[in-house]
Every structure is written in C-alpha cells, then in structure tokens.
Protein backbone atom coordinates (compact mmCIF):
# COMPACT_ATOMS: atom_id res chain seq x y z
CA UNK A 1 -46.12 9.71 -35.40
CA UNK A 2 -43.30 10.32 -37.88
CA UNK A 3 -41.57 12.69 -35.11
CA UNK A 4 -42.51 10.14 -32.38
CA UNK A 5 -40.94 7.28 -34.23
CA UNK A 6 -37.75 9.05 -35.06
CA UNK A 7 -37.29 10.24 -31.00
CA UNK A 8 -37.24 6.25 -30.17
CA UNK A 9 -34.87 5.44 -32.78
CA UNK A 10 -32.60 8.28 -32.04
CA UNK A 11 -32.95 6.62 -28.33
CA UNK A 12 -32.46 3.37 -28.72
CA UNK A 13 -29.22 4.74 -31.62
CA UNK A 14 -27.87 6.18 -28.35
CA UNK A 15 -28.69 3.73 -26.07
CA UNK A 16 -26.50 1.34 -28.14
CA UNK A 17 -23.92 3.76 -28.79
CA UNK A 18 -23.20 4.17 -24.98
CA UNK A 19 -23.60 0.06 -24.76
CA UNK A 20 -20.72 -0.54 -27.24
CA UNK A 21 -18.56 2.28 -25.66
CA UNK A 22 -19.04 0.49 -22.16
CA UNK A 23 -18.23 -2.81 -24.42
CA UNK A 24 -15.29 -1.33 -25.41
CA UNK A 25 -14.02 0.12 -22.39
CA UNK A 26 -11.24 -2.48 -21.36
CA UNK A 27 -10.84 -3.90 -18.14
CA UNK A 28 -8.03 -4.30 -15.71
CA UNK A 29 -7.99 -6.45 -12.98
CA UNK A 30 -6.49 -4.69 -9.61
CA UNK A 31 -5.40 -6.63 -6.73
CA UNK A 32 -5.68 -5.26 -3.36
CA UNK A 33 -3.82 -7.25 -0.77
CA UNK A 34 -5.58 -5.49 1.79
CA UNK A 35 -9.05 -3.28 2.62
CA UNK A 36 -7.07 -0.92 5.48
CA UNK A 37 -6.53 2.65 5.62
CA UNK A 38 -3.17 2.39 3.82
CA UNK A 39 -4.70 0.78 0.77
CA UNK A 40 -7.57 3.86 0.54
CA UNK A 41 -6.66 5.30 -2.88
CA UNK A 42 -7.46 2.25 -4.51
CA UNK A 43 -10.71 1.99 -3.51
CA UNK A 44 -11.37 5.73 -4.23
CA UNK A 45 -9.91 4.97 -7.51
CA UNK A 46 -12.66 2.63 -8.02
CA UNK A 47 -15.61 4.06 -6.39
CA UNK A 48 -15.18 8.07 -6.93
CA UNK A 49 -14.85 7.00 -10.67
CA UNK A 50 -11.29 8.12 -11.34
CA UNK A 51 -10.47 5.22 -13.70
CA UNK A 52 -13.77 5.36 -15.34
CA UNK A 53 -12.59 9.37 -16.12
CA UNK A 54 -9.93 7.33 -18.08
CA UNK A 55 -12.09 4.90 -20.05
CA UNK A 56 -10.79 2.54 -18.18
CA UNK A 57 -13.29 -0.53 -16.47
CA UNK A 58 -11.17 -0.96 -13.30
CA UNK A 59 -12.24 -3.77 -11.07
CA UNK A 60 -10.81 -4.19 -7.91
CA UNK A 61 -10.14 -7.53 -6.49
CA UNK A 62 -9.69 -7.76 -2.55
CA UNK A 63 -6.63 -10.63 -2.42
CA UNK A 64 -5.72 -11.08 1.03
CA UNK A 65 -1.65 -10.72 1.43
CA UNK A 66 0.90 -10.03 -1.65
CA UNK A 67 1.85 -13.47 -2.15
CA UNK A 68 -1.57 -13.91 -3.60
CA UNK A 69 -1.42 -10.58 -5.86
CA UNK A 70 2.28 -12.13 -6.57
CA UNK A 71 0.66 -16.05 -7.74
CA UNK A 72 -2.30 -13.94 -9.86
CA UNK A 73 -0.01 -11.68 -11.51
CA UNK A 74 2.35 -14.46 -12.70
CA UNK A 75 -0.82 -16.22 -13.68
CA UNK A 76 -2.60 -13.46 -15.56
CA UNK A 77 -5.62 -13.04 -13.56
CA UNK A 78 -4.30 -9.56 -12.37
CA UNK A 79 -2.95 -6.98 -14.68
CA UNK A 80 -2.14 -4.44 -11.57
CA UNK A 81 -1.04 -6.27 -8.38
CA UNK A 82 -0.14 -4.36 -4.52
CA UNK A 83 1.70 -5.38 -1.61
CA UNK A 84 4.80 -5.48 0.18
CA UNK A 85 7.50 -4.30 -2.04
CA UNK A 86 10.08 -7.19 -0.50
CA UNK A 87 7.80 -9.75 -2.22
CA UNK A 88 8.20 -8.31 -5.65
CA UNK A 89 12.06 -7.88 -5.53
CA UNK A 90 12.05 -11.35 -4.72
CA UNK A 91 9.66 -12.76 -7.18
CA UNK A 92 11.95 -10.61 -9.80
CA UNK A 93 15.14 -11.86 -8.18
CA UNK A 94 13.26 -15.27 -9.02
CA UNK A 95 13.26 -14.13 -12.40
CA UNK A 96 9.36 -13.25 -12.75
CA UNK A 97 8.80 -10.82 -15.01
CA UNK A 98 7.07 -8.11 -12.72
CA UNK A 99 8.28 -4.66 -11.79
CA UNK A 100 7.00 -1.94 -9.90
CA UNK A 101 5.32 0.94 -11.65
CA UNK A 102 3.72 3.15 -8.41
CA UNK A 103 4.00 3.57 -4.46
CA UNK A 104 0.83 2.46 -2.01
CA UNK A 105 2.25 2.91 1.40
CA UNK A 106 5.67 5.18 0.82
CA UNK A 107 6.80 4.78 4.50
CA UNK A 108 6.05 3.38 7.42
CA UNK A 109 2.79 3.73 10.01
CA UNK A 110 3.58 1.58 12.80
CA UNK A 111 4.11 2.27 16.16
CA UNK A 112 5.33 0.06 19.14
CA UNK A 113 3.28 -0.74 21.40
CA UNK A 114 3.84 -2.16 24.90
CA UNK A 115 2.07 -3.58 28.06
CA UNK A 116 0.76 -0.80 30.26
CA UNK A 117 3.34 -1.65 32.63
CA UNK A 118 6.15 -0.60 30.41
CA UNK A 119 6.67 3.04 29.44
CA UNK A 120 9.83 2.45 27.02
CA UNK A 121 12.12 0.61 25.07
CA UNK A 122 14.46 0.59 28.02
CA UNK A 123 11.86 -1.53 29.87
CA UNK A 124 11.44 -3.97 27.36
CA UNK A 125 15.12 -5.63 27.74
CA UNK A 126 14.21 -9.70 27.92
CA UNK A 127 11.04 -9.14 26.82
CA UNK A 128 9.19 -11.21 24.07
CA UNK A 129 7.60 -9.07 21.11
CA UNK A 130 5.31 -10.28 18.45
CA UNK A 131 5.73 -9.96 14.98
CA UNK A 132 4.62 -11.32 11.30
CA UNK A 133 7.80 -12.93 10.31
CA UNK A 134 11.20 -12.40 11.57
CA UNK A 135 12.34 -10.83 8.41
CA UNK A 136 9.83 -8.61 6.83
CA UNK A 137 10.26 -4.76 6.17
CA UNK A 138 8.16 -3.86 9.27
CA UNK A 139 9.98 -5.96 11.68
CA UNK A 140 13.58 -5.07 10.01
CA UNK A 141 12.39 -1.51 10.88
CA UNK A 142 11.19 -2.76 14.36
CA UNK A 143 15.10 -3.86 15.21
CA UNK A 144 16.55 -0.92 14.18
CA UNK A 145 14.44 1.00 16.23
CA UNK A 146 15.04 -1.25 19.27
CA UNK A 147 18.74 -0.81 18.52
CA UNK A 148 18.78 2.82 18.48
CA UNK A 149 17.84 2.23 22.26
CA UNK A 150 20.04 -0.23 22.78
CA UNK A 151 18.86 -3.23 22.26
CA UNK A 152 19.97 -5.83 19.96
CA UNK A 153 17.95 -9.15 18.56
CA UNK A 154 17.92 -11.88 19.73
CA UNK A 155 20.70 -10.89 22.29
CA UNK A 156 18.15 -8.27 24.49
CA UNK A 157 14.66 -9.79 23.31
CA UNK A 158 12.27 -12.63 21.95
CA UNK A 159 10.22 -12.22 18.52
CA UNK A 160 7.25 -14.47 18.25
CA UNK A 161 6.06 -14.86 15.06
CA UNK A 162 2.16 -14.16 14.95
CA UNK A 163 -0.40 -14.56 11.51
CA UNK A 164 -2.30 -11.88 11.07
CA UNK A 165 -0.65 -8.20 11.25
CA UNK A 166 -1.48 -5.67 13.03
CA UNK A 167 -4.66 -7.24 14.27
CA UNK A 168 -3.16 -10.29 15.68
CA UNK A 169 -0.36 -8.47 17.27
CA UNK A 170 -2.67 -6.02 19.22
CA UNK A 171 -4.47 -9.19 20.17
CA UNK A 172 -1.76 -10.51 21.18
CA UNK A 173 -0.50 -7.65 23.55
CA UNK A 174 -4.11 -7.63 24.67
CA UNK A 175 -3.92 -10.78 26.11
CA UNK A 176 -0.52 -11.17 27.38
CA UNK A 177 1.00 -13.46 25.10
CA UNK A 178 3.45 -10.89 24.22
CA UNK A 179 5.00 -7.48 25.86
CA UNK A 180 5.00 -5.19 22.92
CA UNK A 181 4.52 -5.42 18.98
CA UNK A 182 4.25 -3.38 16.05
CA UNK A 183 0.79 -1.79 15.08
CA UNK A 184 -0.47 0.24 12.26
CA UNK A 185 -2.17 3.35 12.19
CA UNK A 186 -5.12 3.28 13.04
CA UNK A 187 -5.20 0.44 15.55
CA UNK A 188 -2.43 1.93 17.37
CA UNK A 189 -5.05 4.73 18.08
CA UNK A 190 -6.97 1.92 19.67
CA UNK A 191 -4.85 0.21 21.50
CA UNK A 192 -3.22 4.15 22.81
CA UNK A 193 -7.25 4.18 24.36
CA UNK A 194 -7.02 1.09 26.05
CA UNK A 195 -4.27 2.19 28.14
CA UNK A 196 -1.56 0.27 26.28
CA UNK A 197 1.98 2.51 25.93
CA UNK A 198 3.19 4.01 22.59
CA UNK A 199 6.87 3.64 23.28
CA UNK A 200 8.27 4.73 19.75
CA UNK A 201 7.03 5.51 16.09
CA UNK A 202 9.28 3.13 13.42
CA UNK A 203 9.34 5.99 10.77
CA UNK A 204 11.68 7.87 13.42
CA UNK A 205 14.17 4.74 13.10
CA UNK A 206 13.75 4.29 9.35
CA UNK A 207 12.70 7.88 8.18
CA UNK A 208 12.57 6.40 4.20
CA UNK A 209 11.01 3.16 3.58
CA UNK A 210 8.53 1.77 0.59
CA UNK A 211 6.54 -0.70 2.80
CA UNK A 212 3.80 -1.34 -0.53
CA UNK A 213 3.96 -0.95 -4.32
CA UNK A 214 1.69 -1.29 -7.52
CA UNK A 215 3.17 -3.49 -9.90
CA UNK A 216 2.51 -5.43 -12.97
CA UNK A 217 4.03 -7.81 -15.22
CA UNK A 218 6.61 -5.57 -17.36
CA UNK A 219 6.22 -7.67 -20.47
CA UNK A 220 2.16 -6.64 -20.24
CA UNK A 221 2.97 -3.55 -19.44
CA UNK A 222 4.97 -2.40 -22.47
CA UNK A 223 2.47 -4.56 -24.92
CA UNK A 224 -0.07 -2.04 -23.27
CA UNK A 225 1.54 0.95 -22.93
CA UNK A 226 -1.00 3.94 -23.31
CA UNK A 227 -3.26 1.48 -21.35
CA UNK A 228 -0.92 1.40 -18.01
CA UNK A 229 -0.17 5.49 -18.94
CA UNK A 230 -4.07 6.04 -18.37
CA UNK A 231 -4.69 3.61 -15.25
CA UNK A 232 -1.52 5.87 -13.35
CA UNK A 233 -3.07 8.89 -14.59
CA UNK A 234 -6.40 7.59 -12.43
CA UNK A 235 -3.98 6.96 -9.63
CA UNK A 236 -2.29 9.87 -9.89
CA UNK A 237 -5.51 11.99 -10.03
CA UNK A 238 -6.97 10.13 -7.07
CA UNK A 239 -4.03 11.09 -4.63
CA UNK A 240 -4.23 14.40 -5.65
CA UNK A 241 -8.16 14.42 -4.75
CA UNK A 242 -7.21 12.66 -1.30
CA UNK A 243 -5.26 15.39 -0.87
CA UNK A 244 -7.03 18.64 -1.51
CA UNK A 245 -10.60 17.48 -0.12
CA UNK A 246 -9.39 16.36 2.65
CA UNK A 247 -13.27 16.64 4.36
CA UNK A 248 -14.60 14.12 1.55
CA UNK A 249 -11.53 11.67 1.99
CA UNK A 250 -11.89 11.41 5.78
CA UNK A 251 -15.47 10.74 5.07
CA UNK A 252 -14.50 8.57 2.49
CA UNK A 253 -12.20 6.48 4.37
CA UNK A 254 -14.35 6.14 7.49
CA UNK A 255 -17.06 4.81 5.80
CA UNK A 256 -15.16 2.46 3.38
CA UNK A 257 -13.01 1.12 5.70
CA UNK A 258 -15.73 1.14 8.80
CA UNK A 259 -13.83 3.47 11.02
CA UNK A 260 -14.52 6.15 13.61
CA UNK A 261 -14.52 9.34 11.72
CA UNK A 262 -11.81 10.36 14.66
CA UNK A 263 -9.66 7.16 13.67
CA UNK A 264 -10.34 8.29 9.87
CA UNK A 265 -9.27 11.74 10.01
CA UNK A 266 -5.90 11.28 12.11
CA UNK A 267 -4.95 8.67 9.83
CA UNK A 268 -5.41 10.97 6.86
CA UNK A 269 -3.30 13.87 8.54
CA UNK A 270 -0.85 11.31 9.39
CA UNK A 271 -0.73 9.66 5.69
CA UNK A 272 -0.50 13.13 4.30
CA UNK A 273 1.88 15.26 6.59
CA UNK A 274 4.01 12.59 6.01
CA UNK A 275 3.69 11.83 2.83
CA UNK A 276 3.41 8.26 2.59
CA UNK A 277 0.44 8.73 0.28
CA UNK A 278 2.50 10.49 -2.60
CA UNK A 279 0.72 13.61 -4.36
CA UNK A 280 0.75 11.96 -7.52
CA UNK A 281 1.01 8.14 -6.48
CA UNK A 282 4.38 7.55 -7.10
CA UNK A 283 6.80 5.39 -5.28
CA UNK A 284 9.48 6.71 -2.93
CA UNK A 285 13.01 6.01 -4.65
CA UNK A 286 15.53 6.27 -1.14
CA UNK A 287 12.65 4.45 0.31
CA UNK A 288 12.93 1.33 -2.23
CA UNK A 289 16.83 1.31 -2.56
CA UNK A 290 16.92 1.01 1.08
CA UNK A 291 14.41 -1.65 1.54
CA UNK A 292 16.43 -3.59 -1.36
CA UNK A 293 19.58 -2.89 0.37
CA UNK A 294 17.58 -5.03 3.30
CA UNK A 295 16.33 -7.72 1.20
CA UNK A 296 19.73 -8.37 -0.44
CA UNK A 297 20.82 -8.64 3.28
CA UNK A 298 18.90 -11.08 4.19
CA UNK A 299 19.33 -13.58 1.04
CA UNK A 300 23.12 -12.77 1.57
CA UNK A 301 23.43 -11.26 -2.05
CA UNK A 302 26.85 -10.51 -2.87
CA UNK A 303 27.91 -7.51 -4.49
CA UNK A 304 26.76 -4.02 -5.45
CA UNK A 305 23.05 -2.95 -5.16
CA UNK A 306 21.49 -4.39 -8.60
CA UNK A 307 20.19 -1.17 -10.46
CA UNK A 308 17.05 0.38 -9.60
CA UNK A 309 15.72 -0.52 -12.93
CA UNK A 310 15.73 -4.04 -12.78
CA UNK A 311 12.77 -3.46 -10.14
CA UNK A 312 11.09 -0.29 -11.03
CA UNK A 313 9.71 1.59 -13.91
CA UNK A 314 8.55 5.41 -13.13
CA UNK A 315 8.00 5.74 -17.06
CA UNK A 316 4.40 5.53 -16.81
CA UNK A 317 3.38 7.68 -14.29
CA UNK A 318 5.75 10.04 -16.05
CA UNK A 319 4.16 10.21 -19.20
CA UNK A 320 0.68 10.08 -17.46
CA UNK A 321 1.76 13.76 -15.63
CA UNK A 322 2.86 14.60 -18.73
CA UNK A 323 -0.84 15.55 -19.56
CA UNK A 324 -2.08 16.67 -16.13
CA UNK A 325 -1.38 20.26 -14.60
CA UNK A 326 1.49 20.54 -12.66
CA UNK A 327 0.75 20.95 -8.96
C-alpha cells in the first residue's frame, strides 16, 4: 500500500512538474501572411516540433497579406511577423520600430505566363498584363524582364491591377481578361498543363531578390534577446531538415499545403536548387539591398542607399549557429 501510494505521488510530482515546465515555456506569436509553398518552413517549424526542441510555445497565426503582420506587429499581438520585405522598409522608413531578422522567400518563383496564342515576350507588344499593384517587388521584376526583351511600361503594354496574387492572375489569364501575368510556383505548373505558355522565369531578369522576410519589432527583440536567439535556431534547424529529407518535406508540403505530390516535389527542387529557401534561414543580403535600391526608387528618396542596418539585423541567427554544427 505504502509502495502503491508513493508510485501515485511520484506520478502526479511528475505530472505537475511537466505542467509547470509547459507553463513556463513562453510563447511567441508568428504571423504568416500566407499558407503557400513559399511560406512551408514555418509551418514545419510548428508542426515537426522544431520550436518546441527550443522550449519555445510557437503559435502560428495565418494573417492574410503583410500589411496585416505589419498593423499586429506595431500593435503587439505578433512578436515574429512575414511578408513582403518592401512593406517593412517602408513601415521603418515610417519610423516603426521593426527590422528584419531572417529570409522566407530569398528570390523570386514566378514565371510569366501568357495566352496560348502567344509563345513570347515579343508577342506580347500592346498587350494588357495583370498584376497586384503597379509597384510591388514582383511586378518591378516583371518590367525588367519585359525590358530585357524590349519592351518598356507603359510605352509597349497595359498592367491591370488584380486582388488576389497569383490566384487571381491565373484566373484572370484563364478567362481572357488579361494576355499574360505573373504566377508563382506551383500554379505556374498548373496553368503550363492547361496549355497556357511559360514565356520567361523573373529570377533570370532579377537573379537576387528578397521577395519575404521574418521580422520583429527591434526594441522587443533586444529586451528578449536569448529568446529571438532560440526561435532562429528553430528556423534555422527547420531549413536544414527541409533540406536533407527531402522525401519527408515533399510529403510534408503536399499534404500541408493540399498539393499534388508532383506539384510538391518540383517546387521543393526548385526552392532548393535555387536557394531561395536558405540552409540556415537567413535572408539574402544583394537580394535586400537591391530590392531597397527599388523601393527608394519609387518614393523618390534622395541620396545614398541608407545602411543595411537600419533594416536588418543578422545578429540573431548568428549567435543561434553559433551553437549548431556547421554544415
């Protein structure tokens, strides 16, 4: 009875043990502004227990577009917010206190897409294209691709602006609203099997480009130092897993994101032959300076390039390598 009564209270001693670890565990609030392909380390973070490895309680909040990560982060509901990397040089050029701490998306994965009539650029003089804005990183991309074939905005060609990425643009094309657009892998797969015409591949036009970032407010940040070193350390050990099981990460992705396996593997090989998943997560430095160049552009900043550091801090994923092999 004695023995019996002692097992129990060793249980339930445990049992509350484990409780107050979980208690103590602290949270951080992730924002994902989208559930695509692209965005797939973040939900492996999550759900193949990386940031758990790191006593850390990440929860992973699906905000549609970065303006909403942007609002959130200001706000303090997120501690980690993603999205386009334009949006957080302007919300720091606004003088919000967020920088960017890790890449997402290190390049770019769209190609463009025409009518089945048209079988290249060429062919597309006077045409109308579709787009998300007239002044985003993809469609920036999109006109210096165009121009490397000769034609020039809005001299040779229309843009209509369309809500919705990638998906509203194919729809778009599919209908005939529009003679070519933009689309990310892995709709253009999709639209390649409808008998629509891949007429060129943006990363060929802008080889270095940091379409999506991690970032966080930098005065959290620093208040929570070792906190931020072990979150990148889960990011940085997730990309690594993405890469080297590639098997599980296809099958990963395909169920996650409800893809075809097919669809799920070529987008991995693409993501990783490429690079624009980084090894260890981090963001791609030629690829941000040049889409800042590009923002300062269009808001007609005069002047030298501000200094990298006013919009990104590597310090923390540096320190969190610090105590992970070396690949």
């Amino acid at each position: 009875m004695v023995l019996r009564s002692l097992i129990v209270l060793a249980g339930l001693l445990l049992s509350s043990f484990q409780f107050a670890l979980a208690q103590d565990k602290p949270k951080i609030y992730l924002g994902a502004s989208s559930k695509t392909l692209g965005y797939g380390p973040l939900w492996a973070a999550v759900k193949k227990g990386f940031f758990e490895q790191q006593g850390v309680d990440g929860q992973l909040v699906l905000l549609r577009g970065t303006p909403m990560n942007v609002q959130a982060l200001a706000a303090n509901s997120l501690q980690v917010g993603s999205g386009g990397a334009e949006a957080f040089y302007e919300a720091t050029e606004r003088g919000l206190d967020l920088v960017m701490i890790g890449g997402i998306i290190n390049g770019l994965t769209h190609d463009i897409v025409a009518g089945k009539k048209y079988k290249s650029i060429e062919e597309l003089r006077g045409a109308t294209f579709g787009a998300s804005s007239l002044t985003s990183g993809t469609v920036t991309a999109m006109k210096a691709a165009l121009k490397a074939k000769g034609l020039e905005y809005p001299r040779d060609y229309k843009i209509l602006v369309l809500a919705g990425g990638s998906s509203a643009n194919l729809a778009a094309l599919q209908s005939g609203q529009i003679a070519a657009t933009t689309v990310a892998i892995p709709l253009n797969y999709i639209a390649e099997e409808s008998g629509l015409n891949i007429v060129g591949r943006l990363i060929d036009a802008v080889p270095e480009f940091e379409l999506s970032a991690l970032a966080v407010k930098r005065s959290w940040a620093e208040k929570n130092r070792g906190l931020v070193v072990r979150f990148m350390k889960a990011i940085a050990l997730t990309h690594r897993w993405m890469y080297d099981n590639k098997e599980a990460a296809v099958d990963f992705l395909a169920k996650e994101m409800q893809l075809k396996p097919a669809y799920a593997r070529r987008g991995w090989e693409y993501y990783t032959q490429q690079q624009i998943w980084h090894p260890d997560g981090d963001l791609s430095v030629k690829g941000t300076e040049y889409a800042i160049r590009i923002y300062m552009d269009q808001i007609n900043a005069k002047g030298p390039l501000s200094s990298l550091a006013k919009y990104v801090d590597q310090s923390y994923l540096t320190d969190a390598l610090k105590e992970l092999p070396k690949r």
